[in-house]
C-alpha atoms as a PDB file:
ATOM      1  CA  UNK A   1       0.000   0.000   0.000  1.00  0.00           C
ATOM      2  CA  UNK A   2       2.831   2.118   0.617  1.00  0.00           C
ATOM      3  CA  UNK A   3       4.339   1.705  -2.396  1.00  0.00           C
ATOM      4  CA  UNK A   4       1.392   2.243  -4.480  1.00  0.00           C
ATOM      5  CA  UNK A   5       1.062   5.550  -2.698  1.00  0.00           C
ATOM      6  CA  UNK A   6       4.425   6.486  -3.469  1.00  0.00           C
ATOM      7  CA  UNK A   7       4.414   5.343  -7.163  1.00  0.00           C
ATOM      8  CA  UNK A   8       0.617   7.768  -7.644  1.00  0.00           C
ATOM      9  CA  UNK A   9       2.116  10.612  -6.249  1.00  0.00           C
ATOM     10  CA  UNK A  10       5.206  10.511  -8.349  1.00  0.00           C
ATOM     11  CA  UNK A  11       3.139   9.869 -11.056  1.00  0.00           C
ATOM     12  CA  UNK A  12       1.048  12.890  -9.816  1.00  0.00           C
ATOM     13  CA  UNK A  13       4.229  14.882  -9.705  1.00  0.00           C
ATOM     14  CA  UNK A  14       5.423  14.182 -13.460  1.00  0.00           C
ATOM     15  CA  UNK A  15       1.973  14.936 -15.115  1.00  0.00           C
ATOM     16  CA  UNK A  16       2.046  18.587 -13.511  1.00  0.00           C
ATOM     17  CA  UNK A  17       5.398  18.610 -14.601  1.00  0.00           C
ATOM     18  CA  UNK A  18       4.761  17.665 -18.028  1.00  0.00           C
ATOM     19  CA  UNK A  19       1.881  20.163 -18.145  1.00  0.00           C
ATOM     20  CA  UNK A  20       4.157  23.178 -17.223  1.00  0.00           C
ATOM     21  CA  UNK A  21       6.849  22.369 -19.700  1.00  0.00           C
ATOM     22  CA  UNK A  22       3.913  21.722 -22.139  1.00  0.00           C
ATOM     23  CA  UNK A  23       2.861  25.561 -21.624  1.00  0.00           C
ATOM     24  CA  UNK A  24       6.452  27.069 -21.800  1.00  0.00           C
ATOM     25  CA  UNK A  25       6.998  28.734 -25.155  1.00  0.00           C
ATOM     26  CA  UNK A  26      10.147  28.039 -27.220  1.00  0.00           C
ATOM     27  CA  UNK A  27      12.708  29.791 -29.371  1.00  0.00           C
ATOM     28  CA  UNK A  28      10.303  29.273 -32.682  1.00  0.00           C
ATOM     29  CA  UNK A  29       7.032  29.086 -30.636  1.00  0.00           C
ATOM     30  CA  UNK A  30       5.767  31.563 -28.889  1.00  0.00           C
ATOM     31  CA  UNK A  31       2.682  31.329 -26.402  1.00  0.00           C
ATOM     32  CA  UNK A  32      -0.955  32.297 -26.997  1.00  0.00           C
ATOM     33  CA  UNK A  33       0.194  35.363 -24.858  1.00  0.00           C
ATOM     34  CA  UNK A  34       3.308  36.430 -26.274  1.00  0.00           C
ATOM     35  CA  UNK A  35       1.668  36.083 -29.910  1.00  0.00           C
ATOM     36  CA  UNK A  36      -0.852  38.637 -28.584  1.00  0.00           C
ATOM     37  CA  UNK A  37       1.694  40.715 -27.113  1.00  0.00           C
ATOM     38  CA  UNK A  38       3.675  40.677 -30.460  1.00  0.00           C
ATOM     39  CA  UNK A  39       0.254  41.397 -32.630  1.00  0.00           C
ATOM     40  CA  UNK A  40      -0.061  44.710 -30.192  1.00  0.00           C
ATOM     41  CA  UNK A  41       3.569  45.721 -30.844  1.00  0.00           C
ATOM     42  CA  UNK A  42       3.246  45.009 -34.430  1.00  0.00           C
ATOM     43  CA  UNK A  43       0.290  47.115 -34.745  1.00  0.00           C
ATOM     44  CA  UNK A  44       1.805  50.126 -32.856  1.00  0.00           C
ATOM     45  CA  UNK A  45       5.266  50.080 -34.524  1.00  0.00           C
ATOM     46  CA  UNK A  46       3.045  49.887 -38.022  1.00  0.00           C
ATOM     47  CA  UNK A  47       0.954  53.123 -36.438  1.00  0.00           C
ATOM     48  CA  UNK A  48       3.916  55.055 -35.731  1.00  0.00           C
ATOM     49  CA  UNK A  49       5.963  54.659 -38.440  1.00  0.00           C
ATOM     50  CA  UNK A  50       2.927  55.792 -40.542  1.00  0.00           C
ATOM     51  CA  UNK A  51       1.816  58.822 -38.310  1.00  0.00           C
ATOM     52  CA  UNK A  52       5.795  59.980 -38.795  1.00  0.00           C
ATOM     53  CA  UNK A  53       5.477  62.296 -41.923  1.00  0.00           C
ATOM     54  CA  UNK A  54       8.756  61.377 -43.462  1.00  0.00           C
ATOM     55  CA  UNK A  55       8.002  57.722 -43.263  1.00  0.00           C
ATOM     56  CA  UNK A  56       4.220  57.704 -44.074  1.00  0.00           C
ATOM     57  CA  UNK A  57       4.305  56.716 -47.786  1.00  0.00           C
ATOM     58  CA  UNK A  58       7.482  53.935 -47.847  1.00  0.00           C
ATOM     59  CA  UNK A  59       6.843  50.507 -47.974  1.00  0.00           C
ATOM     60  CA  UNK A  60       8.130  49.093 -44.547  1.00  0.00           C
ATOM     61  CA  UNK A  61       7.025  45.353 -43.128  1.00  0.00           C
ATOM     62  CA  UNK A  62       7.156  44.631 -39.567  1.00  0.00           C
ATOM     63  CA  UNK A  63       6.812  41.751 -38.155  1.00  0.00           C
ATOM     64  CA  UNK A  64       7.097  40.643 -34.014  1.00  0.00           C
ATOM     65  CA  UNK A  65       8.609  38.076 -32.533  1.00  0.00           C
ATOM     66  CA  UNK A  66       8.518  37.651 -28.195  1.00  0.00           C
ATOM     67  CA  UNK A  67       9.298  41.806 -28.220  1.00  0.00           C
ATOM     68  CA  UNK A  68      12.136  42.029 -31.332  1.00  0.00           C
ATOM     69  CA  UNK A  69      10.620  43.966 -33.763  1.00  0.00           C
ATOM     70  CA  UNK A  70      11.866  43.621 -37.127  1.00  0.00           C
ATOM     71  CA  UNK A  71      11.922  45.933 -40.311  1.00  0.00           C
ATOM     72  CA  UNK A  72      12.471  45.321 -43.769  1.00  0.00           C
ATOM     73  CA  UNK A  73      11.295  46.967 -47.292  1.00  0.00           C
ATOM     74  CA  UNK A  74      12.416  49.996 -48.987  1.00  0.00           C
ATOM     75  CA  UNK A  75      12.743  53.426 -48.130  1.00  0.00           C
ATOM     76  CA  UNK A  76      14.218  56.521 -50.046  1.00  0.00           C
ATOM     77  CA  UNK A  77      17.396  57.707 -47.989  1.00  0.00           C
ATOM     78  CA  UNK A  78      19.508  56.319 -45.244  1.00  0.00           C
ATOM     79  CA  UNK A  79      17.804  58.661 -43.080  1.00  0.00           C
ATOM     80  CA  UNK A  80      14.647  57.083 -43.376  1.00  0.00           C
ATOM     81  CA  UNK A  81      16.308  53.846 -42.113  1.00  0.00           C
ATOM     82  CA  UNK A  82      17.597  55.531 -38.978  1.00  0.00           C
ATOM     83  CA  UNK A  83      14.035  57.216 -38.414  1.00  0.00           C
ATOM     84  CA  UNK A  84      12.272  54.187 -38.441  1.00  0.00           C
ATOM     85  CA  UNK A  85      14.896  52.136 -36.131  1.00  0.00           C
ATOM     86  CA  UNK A  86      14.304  55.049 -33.916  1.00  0.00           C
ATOM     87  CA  UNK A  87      10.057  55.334 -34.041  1.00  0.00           C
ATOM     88  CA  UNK A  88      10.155  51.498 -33.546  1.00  0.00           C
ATOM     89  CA  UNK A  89      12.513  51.438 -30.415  1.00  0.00           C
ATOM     90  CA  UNK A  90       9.663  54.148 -28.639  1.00  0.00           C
ATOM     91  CA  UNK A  91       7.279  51.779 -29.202  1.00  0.00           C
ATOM     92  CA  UNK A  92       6.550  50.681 -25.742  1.00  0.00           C
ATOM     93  CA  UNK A  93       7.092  46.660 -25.403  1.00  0.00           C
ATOM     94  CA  UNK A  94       9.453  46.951 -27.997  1.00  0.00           C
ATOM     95  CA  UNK A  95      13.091  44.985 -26.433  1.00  0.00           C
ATOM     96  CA  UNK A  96      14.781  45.409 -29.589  1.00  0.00           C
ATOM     97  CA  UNK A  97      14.813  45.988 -33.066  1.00  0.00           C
ATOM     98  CA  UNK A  98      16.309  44.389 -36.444  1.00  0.00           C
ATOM     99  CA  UNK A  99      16.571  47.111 -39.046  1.00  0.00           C
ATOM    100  CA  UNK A 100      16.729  45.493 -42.000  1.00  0.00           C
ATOM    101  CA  UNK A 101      15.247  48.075 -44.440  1.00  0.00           C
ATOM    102  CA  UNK A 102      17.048  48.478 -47.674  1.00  0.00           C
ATOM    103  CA  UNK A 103      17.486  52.447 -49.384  1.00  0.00           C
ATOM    104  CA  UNK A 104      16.317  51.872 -53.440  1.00  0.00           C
END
């Protein structure tokens, strides 16, 4: 009887385990929240870079991934490359940012 008791609660023990590591997100994954979180950044690095005047008309992609924001497309001038590194990293949530526009 003792034994069984031992062997259910260990087996207790390793299905809440396996349930938490389950729920942890990976490095290519990333949780139900963090894909929210990302969708919100996305959206407000997208808003900015469009309210900013010098930036409004170029054709710059961002995409989120657990808080990196990342740029690509075309813009006019180097300048515009540096202004949109700079409107995405005041995006709040934003941890870092991958710039990887190209000047045509």
């Amino acid at each position: 009887m003792l034994n069984l008791s031992r062997i259910m609660k260990g087996l207790v023990l390793l299905v809440v385990m396996t349930a938490f590591l389950g729920c942890a997100s990976t490095r290519k994954q990333a949780s139900v929240g963090e894909y929210v979180d990302d969708t919100v950044i996305t959206t407000k690095v997208k808003a900015a870079i469009f309210d900013e005047p010098t930036l409004k008309m170029m054709q710059i992609n961002v995409e989120t991934f657990k808080g990196e924001v990342q740029l690509s497309g075309f813009v006019n001038s180097a300048q515009s490359v540096n202004k949109a590194g700079e409107v995405a990293r005041g995006v709040g949530g934003v941890k870092g940012v991958k710039n990887d526009l190209i000047v045509k």
